[in-house]
Protein backbone atom coordinates (compact mmCIF):
# COMPACT_ATOMS: atom_id res chain seq x y z
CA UNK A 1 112.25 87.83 132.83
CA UNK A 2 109.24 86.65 130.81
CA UNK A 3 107.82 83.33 130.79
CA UNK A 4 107.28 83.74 126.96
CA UNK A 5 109.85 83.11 124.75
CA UNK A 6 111.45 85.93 123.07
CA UNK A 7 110.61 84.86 119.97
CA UNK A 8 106.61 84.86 120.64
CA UNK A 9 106.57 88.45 122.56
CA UNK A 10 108.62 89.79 118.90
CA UNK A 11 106.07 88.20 116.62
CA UNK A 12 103.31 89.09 119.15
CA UNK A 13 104.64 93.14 119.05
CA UNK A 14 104.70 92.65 115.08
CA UNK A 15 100.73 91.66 115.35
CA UNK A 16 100.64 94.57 118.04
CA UNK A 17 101.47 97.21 114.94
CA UNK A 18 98.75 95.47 112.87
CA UNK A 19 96.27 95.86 115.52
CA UNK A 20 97.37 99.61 115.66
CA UNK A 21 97.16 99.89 112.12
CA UNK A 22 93.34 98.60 112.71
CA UNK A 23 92.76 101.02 115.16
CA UNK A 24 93.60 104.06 112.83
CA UNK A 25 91.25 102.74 110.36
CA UNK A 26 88.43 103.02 112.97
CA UNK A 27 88.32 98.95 112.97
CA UNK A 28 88.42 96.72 116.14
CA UNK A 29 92.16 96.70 116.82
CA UNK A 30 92.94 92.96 116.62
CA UNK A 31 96.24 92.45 114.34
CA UNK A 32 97.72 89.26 113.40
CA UNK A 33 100.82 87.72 111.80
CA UNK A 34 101.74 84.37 110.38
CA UNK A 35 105.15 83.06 110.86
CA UNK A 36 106.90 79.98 108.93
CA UNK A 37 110.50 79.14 109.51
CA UNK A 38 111.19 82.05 111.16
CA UNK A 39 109.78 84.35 108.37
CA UNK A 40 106.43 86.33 108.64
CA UNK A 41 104.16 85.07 105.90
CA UNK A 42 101.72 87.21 106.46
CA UNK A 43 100.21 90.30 107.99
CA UNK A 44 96.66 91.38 108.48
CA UNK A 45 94.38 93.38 110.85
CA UNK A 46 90.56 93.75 110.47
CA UNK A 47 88.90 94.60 107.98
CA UNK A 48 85.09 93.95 108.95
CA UNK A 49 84.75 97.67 108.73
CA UNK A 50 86.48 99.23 105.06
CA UNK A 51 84.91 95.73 103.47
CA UNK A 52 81.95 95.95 105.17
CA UNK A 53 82.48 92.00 105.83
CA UNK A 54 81.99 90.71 109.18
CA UNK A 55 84.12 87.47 108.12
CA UNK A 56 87.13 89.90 107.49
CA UNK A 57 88.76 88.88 110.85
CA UNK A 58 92.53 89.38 111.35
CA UNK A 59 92.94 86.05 111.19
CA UNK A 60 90.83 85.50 108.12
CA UNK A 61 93.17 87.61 105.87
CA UNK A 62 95.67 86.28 107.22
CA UNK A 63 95.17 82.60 106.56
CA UNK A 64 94.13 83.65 103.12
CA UNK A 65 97.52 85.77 102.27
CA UNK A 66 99.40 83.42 103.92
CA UNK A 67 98.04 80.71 101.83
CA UNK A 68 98.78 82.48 98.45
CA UNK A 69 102.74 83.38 99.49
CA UNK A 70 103.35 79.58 100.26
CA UNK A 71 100.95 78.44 97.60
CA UNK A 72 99.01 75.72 100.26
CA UNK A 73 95.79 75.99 101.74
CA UNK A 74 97.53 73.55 104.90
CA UNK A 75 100.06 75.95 106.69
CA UNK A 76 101.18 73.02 109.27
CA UNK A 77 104.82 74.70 109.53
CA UNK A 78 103.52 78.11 110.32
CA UNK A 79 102.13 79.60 113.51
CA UNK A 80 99.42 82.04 113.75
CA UNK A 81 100.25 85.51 116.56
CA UNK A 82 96.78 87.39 117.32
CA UNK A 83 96.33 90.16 120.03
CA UNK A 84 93.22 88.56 120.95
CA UNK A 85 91.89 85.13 121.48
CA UNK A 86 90.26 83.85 118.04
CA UNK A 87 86.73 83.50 117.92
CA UNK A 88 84.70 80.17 117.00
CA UNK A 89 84.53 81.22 113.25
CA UNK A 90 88.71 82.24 112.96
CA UNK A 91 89.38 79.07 114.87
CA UNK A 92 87.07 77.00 112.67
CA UNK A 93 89.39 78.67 109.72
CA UNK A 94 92.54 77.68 111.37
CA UNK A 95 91.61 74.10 111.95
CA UNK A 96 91.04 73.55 108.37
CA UNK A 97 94.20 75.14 107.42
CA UNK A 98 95.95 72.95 110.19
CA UNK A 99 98.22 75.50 111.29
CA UNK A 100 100.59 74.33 113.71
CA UNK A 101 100.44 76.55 116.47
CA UNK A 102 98.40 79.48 117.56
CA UNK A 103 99.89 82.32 120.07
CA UNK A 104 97.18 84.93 121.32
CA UNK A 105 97.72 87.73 123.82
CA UNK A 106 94.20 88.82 125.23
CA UNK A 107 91.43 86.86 126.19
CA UNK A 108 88.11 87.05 124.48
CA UNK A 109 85.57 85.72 127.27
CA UNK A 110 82.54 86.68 125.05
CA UNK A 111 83.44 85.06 121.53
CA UNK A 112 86.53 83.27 122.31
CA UNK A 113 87.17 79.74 120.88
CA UNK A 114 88.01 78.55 124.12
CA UNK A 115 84.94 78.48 125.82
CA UNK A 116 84.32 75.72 123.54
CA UNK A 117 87.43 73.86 123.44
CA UNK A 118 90.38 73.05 121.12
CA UNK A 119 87.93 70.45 119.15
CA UNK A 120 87.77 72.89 116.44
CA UNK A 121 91.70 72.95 115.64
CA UNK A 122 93.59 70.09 114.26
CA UNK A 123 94.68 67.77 116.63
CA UNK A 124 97.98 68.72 116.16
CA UNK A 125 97.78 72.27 116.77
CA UNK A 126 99.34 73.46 119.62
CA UNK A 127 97.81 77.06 121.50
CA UNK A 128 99.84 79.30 123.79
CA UNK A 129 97.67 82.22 125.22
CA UNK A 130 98.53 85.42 127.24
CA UNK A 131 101.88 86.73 125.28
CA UNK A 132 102.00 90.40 126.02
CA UNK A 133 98.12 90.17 127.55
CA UNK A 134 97.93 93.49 129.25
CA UNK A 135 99.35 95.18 126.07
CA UNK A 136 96.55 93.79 123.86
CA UNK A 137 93.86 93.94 126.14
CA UNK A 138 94.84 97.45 126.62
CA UNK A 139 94.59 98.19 123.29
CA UNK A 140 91.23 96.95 122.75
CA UNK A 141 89.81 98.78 126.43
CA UNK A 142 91.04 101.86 125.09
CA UNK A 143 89.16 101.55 121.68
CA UNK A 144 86.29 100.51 123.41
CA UNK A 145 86.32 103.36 125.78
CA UNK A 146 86.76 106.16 123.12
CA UNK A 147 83.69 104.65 121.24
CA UNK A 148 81.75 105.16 124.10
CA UNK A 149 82.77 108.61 124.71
């Protein structure tokens, strides 16, 4: 039995396809969702690469469609699922749109947000790390190690 709850490793394999969608595209596969009431909001996976953007994070797009479904910059009710731990700009994003809660699989322990603390979310933002980590970390070893080849 997992220590996550079922709901978070289902949203978490829904950012999982994005991240393979990213990965087909040639782009860093990190996929996200955004969830609100129990709906997903939005879906995104990077884009740095086809926009030739380096600010065209998962998360990025995903704050911003998000944000034009529900019509509000603020998405306090919603909760953000990554593959892997946002960085300082993505978490700088979410802290202005006060999202509510942020689930990540896969540590990030060169860019991470964490190595610098939760001062960059709102205060109210709550972060639960590691859902499905081996999955997403796998993912991104695996890109990693074909780009080398």
């Amino acid at each position: 039995m997992s220590i996550f709850d079922n709901e978070d490793e289902f949203y978490m394999r829904e950012a999982l396809k994005e991240a393979k969608a990213a990965a087909n595209e040639e782009e860093i596969p990190i996929g996200a969702v955004i969830v609100c009431n129990g709906q997903i909001v939005a879906r995104a996976h990077n884009n740095t690469e086809r926009l030739h953007d380096v600010t065209a994070h998962a998360e990025m797009v995903a704050f911003t469609s998000a944000a034009n479904t529900l019509g509000s910059k603020y998405l306090p009710e919603c909760t953000l699922y990554v593959t892997v731990e946002p960085c300082t700009m993505c978490a700088g994003a979410a802290g202005w749109t006060q999202i509510g809660r942020i689930v990540y699989g896969a540590k990030d322990e060169k860019r991470g947000f964490e190595k610098i603390g939760h001062g960059m979310l709102h205060p109210k933002t709550e972060v639960t790390s590691g859902v499905l980590e081996e999955e997403c970390a796998e993912m991104m070893k695996e890109f990693f190690k074909k780009k080398r080849n």
